[in-house]
C-alpha atoms as a PDB file:
ATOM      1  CA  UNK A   1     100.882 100.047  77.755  1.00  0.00           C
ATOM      2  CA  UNK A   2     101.748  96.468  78.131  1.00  0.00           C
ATOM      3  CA  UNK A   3     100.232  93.819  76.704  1.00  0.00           C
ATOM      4  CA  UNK A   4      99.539  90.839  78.777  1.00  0.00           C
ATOM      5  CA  UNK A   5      99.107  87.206  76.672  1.00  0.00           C
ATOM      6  CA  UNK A   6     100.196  84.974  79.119  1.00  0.00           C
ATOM      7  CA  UNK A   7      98.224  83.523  81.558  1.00  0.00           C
ATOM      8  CA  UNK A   8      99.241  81.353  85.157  1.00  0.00           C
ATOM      9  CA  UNK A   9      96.735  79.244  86.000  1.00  0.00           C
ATOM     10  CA  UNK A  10      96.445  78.515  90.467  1.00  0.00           C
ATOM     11  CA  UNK A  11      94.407  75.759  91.484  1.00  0.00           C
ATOM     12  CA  UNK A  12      92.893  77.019  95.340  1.00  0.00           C
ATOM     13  CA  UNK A  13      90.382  76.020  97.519  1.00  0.00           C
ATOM     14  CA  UNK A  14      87.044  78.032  97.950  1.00  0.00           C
ATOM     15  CA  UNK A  15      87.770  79.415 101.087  1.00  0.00           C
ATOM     16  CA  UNK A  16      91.401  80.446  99.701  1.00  0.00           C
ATOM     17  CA  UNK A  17      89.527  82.374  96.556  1.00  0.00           C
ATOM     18  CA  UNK A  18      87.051  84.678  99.367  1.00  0.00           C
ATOM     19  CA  UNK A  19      90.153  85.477 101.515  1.00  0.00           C
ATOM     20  CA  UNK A  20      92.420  86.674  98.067  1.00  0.00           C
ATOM     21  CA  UNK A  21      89.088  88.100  96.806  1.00  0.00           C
ATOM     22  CA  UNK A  22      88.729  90.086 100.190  1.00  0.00           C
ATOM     23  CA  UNK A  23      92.095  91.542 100.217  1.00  0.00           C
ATOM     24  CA  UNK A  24      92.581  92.326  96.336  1.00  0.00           C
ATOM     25  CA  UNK A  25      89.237  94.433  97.653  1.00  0.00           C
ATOM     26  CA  UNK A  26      90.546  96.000 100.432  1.00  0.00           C
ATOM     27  CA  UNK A  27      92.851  97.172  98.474  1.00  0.00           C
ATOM     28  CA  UNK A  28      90.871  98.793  95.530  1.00  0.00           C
ATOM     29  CA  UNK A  29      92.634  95.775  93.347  1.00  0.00           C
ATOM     30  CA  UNK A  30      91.448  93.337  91.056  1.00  0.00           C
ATOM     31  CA  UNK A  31      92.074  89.772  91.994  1.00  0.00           C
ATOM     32  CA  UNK A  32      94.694  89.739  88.775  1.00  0.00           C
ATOM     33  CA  UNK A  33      96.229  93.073  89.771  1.00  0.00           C
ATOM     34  CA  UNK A  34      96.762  91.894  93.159  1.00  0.00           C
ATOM     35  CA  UNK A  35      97.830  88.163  92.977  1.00  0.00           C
ATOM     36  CA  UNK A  36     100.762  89.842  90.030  1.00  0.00           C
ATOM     37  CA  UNK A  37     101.878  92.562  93.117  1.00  0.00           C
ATOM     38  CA  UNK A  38     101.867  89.760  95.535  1.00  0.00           C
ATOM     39  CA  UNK A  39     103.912  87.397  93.072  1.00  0.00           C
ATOM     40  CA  UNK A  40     106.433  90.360  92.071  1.00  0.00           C
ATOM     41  CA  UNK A  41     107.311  90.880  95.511  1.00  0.00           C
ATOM     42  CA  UNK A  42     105.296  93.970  96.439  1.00  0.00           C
ATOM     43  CA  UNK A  43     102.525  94.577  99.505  1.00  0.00           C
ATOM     44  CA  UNK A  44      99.793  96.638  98.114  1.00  0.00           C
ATOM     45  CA  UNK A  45      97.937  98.420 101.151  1.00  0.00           C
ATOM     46  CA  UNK A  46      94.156  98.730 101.868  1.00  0.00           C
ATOM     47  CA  UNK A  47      92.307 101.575 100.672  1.00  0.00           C
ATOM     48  CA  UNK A  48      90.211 102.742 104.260  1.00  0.00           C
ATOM     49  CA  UNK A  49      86.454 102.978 104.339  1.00  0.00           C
ATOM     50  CA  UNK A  50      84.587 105.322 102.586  1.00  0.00           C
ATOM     51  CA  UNK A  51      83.385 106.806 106.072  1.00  0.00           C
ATOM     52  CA  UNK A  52      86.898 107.882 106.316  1.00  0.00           C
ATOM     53  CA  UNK A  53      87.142 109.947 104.136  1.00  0.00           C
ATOM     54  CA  UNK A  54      83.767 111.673 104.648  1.00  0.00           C
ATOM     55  CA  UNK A  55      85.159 112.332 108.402  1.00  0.00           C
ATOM     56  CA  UNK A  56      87.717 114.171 106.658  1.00  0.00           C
ATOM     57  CA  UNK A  57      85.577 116.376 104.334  1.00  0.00           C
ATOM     58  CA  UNK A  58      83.612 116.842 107.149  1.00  0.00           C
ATOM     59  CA  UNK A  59      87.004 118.059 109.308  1.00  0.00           C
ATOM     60  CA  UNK A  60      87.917 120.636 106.332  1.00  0.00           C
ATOM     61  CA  UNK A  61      84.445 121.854 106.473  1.00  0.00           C
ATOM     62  CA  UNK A  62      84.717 122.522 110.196  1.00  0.00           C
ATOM     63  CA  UNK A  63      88.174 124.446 109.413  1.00  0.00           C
ATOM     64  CA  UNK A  64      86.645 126.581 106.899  1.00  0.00           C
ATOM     65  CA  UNK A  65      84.221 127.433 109.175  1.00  0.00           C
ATOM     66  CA  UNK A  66      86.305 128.786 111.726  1.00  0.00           C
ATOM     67  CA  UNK A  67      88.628 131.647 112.150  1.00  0.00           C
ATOM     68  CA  UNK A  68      91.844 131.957 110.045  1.00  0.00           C
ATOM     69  CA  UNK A  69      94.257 130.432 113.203  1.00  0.00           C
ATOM     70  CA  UNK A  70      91.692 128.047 114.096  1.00  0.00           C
ATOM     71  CA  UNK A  71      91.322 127.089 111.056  1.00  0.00           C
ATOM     72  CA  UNK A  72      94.507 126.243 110.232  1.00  0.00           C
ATOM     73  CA  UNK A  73      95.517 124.475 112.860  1.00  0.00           C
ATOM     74  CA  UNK A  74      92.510 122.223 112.048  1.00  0.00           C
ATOM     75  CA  UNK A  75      93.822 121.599 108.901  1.00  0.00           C
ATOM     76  CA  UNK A  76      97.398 120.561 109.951  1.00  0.00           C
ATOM     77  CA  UNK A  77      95.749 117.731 112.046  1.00  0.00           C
ATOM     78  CA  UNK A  78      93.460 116.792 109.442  1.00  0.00           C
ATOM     79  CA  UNK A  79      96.374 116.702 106.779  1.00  0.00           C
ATOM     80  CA  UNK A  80      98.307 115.198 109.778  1.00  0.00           C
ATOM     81  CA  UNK A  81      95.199 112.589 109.945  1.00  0.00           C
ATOM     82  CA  UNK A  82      94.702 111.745 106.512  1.00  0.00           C
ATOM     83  CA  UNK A  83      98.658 110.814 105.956  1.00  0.00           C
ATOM     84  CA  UNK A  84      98.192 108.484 108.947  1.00  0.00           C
ATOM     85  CA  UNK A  85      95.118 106.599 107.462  1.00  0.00           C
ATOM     86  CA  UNK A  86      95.956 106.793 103.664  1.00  0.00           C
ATOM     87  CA  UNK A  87      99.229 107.514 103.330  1.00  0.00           C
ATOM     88  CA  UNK A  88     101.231 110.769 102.663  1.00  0.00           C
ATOM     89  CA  UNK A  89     102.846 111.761  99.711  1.00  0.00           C
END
């Protein structure tokens, strides 16, 4: 694991700090984590809601509950779903 012993130091205004705060949060980051992606040239993307995923539990639930052809095709367009909201892999 690296070490980090070097610090940068960014003067910003208040309203500056809430809007970096906000999206470091979005996107399940710390501020550090996400002001070094920014700085190295990558985008890190939002995590979604919480109630998100809970739709989609409740989705697979709903699949398991129904017959085997129903319930797959309920589950290709909730996998199809969750890849569009949080990314395939």
């Amino acid at each position: 694991m690296r070490k980090r012993s070097v610090g940068i130091n960014v003067r910003v205004t208040v309203t500056e700090k809430k809007k970096v705060t906000m999206l470091a949060r979005k996107c399940g980051l710390s501020l550090s984590e996400y002001l070094r992606q920014r700085a190295l040239g990558y985008e890190p993307s939002g995590h979604p809601p919480t109630e998100v995923f809970d739709v989609l539990d409740k989705l697979d639930e709903i699949a398991e509950s129904c017959s085997v052809r129903d319930g797959a095709a309920i589950n290709a367009q909730t996998d199809r779903l969750r890849d569009l909201l949080i990314g395939g892999n």
